[in-house]
PDB file of N, CA and C in Angstrom:
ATOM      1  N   UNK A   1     148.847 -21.893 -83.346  1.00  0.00           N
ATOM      2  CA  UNK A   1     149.653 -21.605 -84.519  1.00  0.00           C
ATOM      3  C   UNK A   1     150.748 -22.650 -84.723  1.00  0.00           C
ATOM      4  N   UNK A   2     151.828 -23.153 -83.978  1.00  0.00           N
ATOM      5  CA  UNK A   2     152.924 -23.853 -83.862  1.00  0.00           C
ATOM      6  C   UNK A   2     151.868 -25.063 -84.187  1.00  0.00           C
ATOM      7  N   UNK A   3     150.527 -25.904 -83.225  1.00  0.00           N
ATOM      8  CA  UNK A   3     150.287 -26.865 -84.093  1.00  0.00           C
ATOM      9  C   UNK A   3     149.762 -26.975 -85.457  1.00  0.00           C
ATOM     10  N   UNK A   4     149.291 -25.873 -85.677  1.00  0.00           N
ATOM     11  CA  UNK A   4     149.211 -25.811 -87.431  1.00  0.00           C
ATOM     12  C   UNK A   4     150.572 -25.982 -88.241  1.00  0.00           C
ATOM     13  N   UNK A   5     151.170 -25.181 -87.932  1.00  0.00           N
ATOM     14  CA  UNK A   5     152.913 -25.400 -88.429  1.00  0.00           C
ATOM     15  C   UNK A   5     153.106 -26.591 -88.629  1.00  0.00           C
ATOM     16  N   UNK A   6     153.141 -27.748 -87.520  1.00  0.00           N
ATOM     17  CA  UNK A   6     153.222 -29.122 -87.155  1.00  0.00           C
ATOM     18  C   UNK A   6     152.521 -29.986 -88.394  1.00  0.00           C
ATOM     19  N   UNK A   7     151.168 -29.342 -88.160  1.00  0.00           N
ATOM     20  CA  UNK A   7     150.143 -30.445 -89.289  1.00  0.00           C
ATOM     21  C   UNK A   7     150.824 -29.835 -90.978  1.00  0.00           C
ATOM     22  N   UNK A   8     151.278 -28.692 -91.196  1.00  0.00           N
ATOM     23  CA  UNK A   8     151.113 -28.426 -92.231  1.00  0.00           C
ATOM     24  C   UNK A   8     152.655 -29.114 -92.969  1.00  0.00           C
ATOM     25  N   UNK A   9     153.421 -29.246 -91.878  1.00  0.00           N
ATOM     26  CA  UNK A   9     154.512 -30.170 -92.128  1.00  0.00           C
ATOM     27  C   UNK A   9     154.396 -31.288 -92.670  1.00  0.00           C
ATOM     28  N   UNK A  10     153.704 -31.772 -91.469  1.00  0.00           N
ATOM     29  CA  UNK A  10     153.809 -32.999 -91.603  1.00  0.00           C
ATOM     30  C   UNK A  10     153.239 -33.701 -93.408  1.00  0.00           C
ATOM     31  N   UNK A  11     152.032 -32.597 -93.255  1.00  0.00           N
ATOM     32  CA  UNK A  11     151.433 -33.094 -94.992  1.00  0.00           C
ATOM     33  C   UNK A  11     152.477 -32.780 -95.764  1.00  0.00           C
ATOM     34  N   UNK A  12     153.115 -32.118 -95.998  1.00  0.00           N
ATOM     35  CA  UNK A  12     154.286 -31.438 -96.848  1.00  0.00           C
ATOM     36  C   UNK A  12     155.192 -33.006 -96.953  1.00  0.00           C
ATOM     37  N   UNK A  13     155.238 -33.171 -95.885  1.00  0.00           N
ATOM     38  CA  UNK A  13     156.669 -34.675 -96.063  1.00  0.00           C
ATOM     39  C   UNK A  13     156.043 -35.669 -96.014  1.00  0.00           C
ATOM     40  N   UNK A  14     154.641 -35.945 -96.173  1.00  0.00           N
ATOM     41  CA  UNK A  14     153.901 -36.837 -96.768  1.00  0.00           C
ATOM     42  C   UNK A  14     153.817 -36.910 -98.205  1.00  0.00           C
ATOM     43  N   UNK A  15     153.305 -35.598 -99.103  1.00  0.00           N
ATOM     44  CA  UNK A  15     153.393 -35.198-100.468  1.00  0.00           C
ATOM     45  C   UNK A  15     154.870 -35.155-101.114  1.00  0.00           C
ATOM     46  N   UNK A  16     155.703 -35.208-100.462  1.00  0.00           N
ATOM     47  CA  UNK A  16     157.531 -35.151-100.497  1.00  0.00           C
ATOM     48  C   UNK A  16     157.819 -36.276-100.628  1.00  0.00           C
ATOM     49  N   UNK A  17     157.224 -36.789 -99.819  1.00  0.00           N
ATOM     50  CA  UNK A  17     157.243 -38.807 -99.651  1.00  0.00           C
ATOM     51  C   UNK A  17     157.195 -39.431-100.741  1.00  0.00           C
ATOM     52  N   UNK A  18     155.273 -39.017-101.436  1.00  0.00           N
ATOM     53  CA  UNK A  18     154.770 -39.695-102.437  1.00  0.00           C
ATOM     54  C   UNK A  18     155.789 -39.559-103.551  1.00  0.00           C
ATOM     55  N   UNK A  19     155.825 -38.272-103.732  1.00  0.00           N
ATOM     56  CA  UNK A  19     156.554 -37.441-104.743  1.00  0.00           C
ATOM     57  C   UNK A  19     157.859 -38.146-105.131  1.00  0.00           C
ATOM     58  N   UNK A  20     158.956 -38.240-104.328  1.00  0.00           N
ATOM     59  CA  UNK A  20     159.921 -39.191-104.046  1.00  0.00           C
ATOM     60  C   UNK A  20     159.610 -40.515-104.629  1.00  0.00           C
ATOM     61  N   UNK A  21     158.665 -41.785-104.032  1.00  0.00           N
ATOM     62  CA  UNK A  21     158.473 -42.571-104.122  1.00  0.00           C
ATOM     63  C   UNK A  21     158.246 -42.458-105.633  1.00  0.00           C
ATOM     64  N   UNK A  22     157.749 -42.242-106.277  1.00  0.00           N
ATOM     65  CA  UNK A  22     156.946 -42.201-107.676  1.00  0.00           C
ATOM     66  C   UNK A  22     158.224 -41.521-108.754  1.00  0.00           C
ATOM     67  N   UNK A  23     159.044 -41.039-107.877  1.00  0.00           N
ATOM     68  CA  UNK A  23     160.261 -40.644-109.092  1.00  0.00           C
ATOM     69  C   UNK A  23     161.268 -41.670-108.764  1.00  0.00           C
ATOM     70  N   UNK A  24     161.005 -42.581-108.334  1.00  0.00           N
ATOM     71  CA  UNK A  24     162.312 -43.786-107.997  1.00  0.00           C
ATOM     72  C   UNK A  24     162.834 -43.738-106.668  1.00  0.00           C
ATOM     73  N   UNK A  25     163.115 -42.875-106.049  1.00  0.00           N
ATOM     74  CA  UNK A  25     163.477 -43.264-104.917  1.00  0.00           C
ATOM     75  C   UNK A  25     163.240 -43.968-103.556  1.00  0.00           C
ATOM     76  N   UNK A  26     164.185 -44.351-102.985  1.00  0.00           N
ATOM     77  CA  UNK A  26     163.540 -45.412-102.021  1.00  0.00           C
ATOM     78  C   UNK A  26     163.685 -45.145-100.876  1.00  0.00           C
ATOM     79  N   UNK A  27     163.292 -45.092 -99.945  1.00  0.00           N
ATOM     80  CA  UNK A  27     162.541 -44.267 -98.520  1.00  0.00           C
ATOM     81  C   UNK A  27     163.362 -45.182 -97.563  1.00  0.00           C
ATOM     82  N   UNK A  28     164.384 -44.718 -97.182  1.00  0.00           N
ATOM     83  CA  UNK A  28     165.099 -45.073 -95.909  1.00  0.00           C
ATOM     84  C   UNK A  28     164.321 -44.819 -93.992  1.00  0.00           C
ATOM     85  N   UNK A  29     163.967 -43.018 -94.256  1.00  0.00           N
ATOM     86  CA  UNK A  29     164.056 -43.067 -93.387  1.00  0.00           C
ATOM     87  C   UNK A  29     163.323 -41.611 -93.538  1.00  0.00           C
ATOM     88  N   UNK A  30     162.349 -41.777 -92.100  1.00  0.00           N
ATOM     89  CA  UNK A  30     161.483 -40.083 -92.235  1.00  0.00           C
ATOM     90  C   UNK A  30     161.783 -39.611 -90.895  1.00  0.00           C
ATOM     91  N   UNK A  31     162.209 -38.446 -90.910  1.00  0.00           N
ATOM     92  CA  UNK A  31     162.397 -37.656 -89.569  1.00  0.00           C
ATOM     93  C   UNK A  31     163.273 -37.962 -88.594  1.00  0.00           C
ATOM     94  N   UNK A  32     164.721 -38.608 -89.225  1.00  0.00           N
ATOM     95  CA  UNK A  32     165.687 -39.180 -88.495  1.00  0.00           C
ATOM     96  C   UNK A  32     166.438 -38.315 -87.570  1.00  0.00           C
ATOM     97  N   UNK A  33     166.243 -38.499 -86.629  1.00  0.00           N
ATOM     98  CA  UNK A  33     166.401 -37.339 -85.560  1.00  0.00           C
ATOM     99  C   UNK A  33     167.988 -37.953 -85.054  1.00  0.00           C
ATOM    100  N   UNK A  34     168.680 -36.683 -84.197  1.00  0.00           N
ATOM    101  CA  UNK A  34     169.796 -37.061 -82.735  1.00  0.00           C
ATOM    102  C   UNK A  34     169.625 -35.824 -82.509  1.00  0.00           C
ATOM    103  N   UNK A  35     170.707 -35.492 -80.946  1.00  0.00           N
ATOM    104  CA  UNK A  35     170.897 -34.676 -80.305  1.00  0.00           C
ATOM    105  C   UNK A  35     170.897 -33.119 -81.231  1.00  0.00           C
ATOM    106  N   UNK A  36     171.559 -33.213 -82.407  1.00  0.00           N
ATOM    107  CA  UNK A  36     171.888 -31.772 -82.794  1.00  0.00           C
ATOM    108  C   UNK A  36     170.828 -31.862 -83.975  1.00  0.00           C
ATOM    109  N   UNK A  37     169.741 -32.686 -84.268  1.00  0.00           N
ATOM    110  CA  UNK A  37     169.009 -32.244 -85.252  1.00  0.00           C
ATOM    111  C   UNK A  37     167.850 -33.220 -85.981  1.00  0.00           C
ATOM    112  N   UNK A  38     167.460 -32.886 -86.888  1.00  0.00           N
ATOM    113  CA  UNK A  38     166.698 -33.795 -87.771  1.00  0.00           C
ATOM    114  C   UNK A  38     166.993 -33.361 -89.280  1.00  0.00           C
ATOM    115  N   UNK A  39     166.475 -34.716 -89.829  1.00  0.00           N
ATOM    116  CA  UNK A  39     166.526 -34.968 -91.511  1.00  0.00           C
ATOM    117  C   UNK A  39     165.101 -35.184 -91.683  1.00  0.00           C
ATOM    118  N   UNK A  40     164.551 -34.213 -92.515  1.00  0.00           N
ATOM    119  CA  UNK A  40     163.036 -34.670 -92.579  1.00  0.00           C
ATOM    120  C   UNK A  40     163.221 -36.580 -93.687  1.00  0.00           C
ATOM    121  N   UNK A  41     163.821 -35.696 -94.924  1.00  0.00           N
ATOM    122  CA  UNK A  41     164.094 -37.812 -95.960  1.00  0.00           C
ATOM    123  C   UNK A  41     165.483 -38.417 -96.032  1.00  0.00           C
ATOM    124  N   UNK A  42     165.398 -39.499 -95.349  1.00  0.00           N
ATOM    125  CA  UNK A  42     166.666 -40.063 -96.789  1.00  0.00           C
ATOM    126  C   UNK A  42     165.908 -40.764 -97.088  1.00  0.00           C
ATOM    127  N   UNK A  43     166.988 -41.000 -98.012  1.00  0.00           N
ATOM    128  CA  UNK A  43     166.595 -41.925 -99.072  1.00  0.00           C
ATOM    129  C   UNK A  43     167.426 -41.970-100.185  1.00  0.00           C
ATOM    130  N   UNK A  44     167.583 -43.568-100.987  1.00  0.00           N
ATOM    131  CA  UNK A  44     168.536 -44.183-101.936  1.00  0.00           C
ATOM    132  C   UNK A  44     167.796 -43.428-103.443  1.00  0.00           C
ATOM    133  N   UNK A  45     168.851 -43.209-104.338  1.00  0.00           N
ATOM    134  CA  UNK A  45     168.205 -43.071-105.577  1.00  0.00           C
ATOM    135  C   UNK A  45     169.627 -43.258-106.571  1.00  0.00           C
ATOM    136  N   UNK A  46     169.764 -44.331-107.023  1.00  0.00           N
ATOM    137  CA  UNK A  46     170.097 -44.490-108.255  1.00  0.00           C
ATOM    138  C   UNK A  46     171.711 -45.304-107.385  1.00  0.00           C
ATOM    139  N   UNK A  47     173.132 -44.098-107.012  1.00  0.00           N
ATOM    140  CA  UNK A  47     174.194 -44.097-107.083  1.00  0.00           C
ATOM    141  C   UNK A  47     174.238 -43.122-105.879  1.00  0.00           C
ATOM    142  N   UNK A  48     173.080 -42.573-105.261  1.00  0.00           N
ATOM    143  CA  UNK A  48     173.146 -41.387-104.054  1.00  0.00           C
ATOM    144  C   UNK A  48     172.684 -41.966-102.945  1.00  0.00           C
ATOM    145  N   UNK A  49     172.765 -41.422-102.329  1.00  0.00           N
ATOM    146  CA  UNK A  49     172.621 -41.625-100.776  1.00  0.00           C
ATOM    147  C   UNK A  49     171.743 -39.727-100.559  1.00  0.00           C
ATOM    148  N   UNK A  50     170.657 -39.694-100.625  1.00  0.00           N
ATOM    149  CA  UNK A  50     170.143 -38.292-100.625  1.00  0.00           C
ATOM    150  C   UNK A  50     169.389 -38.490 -99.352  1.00  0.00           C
ATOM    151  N   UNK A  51     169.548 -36.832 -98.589  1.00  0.00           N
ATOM    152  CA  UNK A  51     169.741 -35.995 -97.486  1.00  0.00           C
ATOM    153  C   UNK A  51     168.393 -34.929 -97.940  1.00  0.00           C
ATOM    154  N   UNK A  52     167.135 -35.355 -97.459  1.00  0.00           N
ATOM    155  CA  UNK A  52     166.141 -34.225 -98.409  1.00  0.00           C
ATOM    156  C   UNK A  52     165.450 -33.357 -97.122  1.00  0.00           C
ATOM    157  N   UNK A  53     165.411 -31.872 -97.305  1.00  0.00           N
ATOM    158  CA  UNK A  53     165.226 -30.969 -96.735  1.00  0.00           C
ATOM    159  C   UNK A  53     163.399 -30.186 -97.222  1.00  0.00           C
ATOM    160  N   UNK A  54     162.273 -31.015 -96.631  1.00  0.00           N
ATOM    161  CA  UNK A  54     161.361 -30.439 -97.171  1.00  0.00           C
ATOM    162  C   UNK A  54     161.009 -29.338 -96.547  1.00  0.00           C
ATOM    163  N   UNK A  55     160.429 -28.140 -97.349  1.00  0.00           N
ATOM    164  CA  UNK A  55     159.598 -27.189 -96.789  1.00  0.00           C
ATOM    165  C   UNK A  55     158.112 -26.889 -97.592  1.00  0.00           C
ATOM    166  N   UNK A  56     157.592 -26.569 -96.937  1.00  0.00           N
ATOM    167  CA  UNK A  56     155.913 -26.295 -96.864  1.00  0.00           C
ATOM    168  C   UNK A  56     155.727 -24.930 -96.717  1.00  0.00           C
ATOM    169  N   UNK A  57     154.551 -25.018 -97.532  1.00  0.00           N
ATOM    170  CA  UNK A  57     154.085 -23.446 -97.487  1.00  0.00           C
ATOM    171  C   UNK A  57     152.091 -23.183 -98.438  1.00  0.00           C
ATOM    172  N   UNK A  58     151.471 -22.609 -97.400  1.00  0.00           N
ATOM    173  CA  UNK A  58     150.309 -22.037 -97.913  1.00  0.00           C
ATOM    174  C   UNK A  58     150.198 -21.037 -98.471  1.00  0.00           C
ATOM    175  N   UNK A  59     150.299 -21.011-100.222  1.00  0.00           N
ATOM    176  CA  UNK A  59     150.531 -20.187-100.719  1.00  0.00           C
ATOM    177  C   UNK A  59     149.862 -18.728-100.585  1.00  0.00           C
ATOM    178  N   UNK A  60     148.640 -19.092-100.029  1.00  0.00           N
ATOM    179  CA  UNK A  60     147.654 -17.561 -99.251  1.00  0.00           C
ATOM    180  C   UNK A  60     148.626 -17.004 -98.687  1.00  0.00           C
ATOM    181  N   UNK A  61     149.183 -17.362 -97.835  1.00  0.00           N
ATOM    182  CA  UNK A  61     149.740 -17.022 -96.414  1.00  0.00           C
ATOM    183  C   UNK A  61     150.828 -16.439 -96.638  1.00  0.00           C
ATOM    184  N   UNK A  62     152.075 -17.093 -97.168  1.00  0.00           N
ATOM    185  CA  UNK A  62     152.914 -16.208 -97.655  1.00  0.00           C
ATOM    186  C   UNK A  62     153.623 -16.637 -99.068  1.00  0.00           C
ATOM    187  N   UNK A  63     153.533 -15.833 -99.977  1.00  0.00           N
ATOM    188  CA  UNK A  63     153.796 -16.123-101.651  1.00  0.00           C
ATOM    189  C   UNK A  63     155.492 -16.378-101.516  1.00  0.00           C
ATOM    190  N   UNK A  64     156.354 -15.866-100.383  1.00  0.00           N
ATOM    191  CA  UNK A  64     157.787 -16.215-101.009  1.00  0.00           C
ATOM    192  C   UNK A  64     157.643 -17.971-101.059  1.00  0.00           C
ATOM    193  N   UNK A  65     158.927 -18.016-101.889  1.00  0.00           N
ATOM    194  CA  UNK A  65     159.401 -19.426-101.960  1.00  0.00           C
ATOM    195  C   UNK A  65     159.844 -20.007-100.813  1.00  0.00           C
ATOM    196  N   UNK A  66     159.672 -21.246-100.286  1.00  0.00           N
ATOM    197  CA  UNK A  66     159.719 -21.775 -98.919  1.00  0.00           C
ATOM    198  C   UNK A  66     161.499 -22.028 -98.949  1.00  0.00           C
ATOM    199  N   UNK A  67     162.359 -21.978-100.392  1.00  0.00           N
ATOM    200  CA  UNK A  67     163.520 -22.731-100.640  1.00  0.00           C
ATOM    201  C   UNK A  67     164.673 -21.107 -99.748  1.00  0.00           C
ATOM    202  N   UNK A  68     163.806 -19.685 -99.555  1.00  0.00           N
ATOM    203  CA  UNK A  68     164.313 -19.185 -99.253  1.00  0.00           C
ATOM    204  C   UNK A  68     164.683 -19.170 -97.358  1.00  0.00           C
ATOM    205  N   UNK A  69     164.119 -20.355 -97.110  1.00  0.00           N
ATOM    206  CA  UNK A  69     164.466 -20.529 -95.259  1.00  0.00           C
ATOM    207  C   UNK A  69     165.104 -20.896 -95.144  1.00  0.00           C
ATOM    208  N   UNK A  70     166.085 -21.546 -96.368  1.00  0.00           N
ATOM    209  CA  UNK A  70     167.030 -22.206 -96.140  1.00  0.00           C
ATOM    210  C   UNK A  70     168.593 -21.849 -96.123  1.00  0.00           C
ATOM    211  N   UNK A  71     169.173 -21.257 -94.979  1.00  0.00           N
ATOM    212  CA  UNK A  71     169.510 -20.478 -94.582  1.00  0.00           C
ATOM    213  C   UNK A  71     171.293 -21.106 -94.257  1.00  0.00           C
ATOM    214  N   UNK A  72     172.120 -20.933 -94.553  1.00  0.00           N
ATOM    215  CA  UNK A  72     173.631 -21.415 -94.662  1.00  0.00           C
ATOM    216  C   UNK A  72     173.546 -22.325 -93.435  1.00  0.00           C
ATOM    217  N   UNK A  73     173.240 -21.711 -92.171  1.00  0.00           N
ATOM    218  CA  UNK A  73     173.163 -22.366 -90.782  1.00  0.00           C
ATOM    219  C   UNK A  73     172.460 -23.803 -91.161  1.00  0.00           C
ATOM    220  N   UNK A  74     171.465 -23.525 -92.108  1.00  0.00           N
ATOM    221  CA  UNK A  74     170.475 -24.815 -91.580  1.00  0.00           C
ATOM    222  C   UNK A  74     171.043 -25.850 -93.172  1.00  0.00           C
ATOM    223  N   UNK A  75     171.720 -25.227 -93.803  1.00  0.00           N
ATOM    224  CA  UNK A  75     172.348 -26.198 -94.727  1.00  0.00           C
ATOM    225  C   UNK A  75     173.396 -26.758 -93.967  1.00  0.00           C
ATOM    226  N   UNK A  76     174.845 -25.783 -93.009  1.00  0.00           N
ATOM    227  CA  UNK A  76     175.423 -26.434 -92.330  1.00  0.00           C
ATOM    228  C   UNK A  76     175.216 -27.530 -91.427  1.00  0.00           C
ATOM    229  N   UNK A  77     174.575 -27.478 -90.910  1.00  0.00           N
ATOM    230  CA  UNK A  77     173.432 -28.102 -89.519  1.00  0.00           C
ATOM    231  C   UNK A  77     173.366 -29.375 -90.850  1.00  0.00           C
ATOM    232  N   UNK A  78     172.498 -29.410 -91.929  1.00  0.00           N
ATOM    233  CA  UNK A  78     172.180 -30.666 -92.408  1.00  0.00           C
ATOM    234  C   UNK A  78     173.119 -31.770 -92.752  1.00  0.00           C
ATOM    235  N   UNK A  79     174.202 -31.083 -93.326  1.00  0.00           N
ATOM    236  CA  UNK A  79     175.617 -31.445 -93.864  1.00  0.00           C
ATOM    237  C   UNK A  79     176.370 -32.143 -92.668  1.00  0.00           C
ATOM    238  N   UNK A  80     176.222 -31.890 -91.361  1.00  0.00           N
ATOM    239  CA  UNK A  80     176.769 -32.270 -90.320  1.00  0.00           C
ATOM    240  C   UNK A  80     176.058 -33.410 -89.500  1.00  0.00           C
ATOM    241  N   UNK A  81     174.750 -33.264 -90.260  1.00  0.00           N
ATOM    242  CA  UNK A  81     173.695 -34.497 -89.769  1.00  0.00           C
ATOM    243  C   UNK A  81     173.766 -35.525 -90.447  1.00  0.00           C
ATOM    244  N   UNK A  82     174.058 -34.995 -91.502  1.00  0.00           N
ATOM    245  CA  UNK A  82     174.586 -36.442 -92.889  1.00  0.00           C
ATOM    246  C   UNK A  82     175.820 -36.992 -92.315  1.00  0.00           C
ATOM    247  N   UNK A  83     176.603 -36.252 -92.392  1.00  0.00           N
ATOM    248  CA  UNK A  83     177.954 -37.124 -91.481  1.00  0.00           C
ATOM    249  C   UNK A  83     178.152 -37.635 -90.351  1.00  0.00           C
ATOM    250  N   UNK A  84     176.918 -37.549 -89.659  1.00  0.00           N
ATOM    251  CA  UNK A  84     176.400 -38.348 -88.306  1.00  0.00           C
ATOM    252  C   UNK A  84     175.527 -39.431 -88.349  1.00  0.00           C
ATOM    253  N   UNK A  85     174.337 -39.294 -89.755  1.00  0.00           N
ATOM    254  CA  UNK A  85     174.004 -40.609 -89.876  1.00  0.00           C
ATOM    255  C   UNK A  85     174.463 -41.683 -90.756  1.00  0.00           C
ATOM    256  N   UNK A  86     175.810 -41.475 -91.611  1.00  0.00           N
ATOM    257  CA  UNK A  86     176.760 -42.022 -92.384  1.00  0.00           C
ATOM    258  C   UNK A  86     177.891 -43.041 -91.386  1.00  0.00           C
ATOM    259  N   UNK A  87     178.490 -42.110 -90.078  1.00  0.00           N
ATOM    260  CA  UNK A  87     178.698 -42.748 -89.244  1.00  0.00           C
ATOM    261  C   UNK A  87     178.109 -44.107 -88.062  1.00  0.00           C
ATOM    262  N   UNK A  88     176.506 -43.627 -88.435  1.00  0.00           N
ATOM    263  CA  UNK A  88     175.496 -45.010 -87.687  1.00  0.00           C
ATOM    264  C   UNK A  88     175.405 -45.991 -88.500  1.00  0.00           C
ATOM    265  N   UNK A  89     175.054 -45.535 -89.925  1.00  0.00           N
ATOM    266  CA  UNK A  89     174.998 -46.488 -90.606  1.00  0.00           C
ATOM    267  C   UNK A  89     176.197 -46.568 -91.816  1.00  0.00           C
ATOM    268  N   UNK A  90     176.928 -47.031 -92.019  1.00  0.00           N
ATOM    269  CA  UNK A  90     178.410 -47.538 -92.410  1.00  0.00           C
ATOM    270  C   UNK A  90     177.782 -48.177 -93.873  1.00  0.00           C
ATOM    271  N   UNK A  91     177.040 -49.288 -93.388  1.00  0.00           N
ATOM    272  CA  UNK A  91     176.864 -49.942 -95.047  1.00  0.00           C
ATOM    273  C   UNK A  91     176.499 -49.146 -95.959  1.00  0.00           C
ATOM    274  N   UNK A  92     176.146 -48.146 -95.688  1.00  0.00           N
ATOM    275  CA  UNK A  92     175.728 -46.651 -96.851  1.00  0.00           C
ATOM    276  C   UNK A  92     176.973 -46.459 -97.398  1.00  0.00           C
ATOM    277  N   UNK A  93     177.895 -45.997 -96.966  1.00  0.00           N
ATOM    278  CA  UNK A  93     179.442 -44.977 -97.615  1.00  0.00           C
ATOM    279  C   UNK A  93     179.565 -45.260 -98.578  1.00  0.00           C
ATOM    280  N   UNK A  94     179.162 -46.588 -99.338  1.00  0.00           N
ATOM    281  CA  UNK A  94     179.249 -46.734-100.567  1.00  0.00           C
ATOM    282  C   UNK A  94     178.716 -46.266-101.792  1.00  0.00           C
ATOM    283  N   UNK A  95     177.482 -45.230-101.330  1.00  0.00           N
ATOM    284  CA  UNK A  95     176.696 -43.886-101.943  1.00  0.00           C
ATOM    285  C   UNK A  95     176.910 -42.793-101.922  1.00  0.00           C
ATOM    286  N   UNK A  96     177.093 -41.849-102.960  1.00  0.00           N
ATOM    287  CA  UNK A  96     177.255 -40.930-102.996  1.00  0.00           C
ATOM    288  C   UNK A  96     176.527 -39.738-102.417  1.00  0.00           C
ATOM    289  N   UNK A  97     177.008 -39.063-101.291  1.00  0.00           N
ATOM    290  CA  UNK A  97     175.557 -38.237-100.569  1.00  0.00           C
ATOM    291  C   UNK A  97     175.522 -37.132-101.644  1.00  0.00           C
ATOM    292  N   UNK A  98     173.986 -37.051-101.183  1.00  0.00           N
ATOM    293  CA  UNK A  98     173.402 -35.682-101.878  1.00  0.00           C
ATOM    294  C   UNK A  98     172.231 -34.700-100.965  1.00  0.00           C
ATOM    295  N   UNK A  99     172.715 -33.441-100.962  1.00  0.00           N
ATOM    296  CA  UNK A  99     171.629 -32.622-100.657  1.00  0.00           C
ATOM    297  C   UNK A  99     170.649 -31.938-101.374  1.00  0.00           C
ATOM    298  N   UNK A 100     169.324 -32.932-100.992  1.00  0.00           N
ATOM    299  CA  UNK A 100     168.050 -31.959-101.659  1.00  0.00           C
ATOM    300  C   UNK A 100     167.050 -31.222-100.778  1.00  0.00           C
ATOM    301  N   UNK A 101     166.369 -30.381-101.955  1.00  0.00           N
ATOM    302  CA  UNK A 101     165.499 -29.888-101.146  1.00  0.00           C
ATOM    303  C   UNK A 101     163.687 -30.380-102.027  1.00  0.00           C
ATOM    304  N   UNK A 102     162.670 -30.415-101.200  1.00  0.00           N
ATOM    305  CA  UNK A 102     161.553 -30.393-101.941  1.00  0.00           C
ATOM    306  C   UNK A 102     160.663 -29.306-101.514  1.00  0.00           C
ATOM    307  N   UNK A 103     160.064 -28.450-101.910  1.00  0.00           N
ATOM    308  CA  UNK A 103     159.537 -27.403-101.536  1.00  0.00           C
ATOM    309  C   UNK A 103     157.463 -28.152-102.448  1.00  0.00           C
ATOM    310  N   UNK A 104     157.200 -27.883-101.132  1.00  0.00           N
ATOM    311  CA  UNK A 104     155.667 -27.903-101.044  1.00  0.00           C
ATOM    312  C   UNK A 104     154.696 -26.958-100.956  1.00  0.00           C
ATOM    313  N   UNK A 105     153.812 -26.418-101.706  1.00  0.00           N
ATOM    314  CA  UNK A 105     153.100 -25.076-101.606  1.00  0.00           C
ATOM    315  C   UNK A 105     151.797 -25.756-101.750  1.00  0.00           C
ATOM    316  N   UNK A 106     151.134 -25.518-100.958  1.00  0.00           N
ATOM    317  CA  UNK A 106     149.661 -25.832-100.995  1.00  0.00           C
ATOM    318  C   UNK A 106     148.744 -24.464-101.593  1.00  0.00           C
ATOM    319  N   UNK A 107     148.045 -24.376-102.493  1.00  0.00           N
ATOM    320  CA  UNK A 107     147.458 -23.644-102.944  1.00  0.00           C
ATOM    321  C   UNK A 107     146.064 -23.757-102.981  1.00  0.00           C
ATOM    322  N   UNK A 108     145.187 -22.994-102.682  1.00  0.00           N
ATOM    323  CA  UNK A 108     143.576 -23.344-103.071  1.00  0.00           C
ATOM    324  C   UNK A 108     143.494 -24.394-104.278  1.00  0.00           C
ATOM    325  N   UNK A 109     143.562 -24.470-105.197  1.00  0.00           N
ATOM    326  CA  UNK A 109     143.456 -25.164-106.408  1.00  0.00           C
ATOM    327  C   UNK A 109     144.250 -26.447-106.647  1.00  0.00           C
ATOM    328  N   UNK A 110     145.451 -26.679-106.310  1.00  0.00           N
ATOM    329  CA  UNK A 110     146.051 -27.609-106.298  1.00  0.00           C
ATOM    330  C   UNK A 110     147.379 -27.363-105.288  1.00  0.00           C
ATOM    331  N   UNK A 111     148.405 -28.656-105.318  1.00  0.00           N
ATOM    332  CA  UNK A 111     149.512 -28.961-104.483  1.00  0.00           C
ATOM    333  C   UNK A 111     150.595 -28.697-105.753  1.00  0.00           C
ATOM    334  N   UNK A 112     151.436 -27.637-105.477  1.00  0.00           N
ATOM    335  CA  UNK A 112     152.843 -27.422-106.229  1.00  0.00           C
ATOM    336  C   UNK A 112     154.037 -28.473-105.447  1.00  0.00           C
ATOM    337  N   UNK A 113     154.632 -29.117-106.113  1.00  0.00           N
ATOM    338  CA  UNK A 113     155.864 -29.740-106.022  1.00  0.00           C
ATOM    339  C   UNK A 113     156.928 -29.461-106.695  1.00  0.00           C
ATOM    340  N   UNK A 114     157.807 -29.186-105.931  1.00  0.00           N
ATOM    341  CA  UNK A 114     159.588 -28.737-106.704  1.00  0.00           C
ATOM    342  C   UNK A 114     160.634 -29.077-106.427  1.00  0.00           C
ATOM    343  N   UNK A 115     161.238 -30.100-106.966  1.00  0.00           N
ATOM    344  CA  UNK A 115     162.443 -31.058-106.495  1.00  0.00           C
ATOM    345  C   UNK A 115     163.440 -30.023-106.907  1.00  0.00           C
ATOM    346  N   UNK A 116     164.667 -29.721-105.965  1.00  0.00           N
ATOM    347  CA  UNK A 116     165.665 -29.399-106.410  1.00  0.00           C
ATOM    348  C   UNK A 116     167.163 -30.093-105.847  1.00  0.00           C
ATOM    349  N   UNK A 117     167.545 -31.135-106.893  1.00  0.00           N
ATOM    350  CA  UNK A 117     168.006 -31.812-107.090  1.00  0.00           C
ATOM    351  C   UNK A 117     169.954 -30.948-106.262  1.00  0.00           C
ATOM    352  N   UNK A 118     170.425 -31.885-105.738  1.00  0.00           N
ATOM    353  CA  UNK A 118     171.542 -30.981-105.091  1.00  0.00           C
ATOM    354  C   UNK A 118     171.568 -29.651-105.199  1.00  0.00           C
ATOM    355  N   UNK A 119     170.843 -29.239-104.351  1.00  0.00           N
ATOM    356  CA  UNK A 119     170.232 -27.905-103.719  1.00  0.00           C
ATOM    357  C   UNK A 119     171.748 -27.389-103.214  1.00  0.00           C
ATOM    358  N   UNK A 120     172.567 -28.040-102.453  1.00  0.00           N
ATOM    359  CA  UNK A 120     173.607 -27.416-101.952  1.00  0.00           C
ATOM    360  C   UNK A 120     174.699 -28.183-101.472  1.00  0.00           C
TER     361      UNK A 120
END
């Protein structure tokens, strides 16, 4: 089960990727990890410095919205990871951060995508 979780991720921030890429933005960095966490995207877009939080979901499996896991803790947690990789990398500060989210639903029929643009 957990490696299904794994694979079904991982496609999710692949399709998050494309998705991204194709609306302008430019791909810093995938799965930027430290001690207290991970960032599944950054990435530059326009005047931002964006912080993107994907989630995945098989819409069989369970119909809620994946945007509902996202849970104060794990917005705090992200917000605190941004200000840790702002501190590594310095030549950024000159962007405005932003928190998004992209929510991925795989469905029999097709792939749903839903940018929500400063999510929090």
């Amino acid at each position: 089960m957990q490696n299904e979780r794994k694979i079904l991720g991982a496609k999710g921030e692949h399709v998050a990727t494309q998705f991204l890429q194709d609306n302008g933005y430019i791909i810093l960095n995938r799965n930027w990890r430290c001690q207290y966490g991970e960032i599944d995207i950054i990435a530059t877009h326009k005047e931002y410095l964006v912080f993107i939080e994907v989630k995945s979901r098989k819409q069989a499996i369970n119909p809620i919205s994946p945007l509902l896991n996202i849970t104060t803790k794990k917005q705090n947690t992200l917000k605190n990871l941004g200000v840790l990789f702002l501190q590594q990398e310095e030549k950024l500060t000159q962007l405005q951060p932003r928190f998004d989210v992209v929510t991925v639903i795989f469905d029999k029929a097709n792939t749903i995508v839903k940018h929500y643009i400063n999510a929090f």
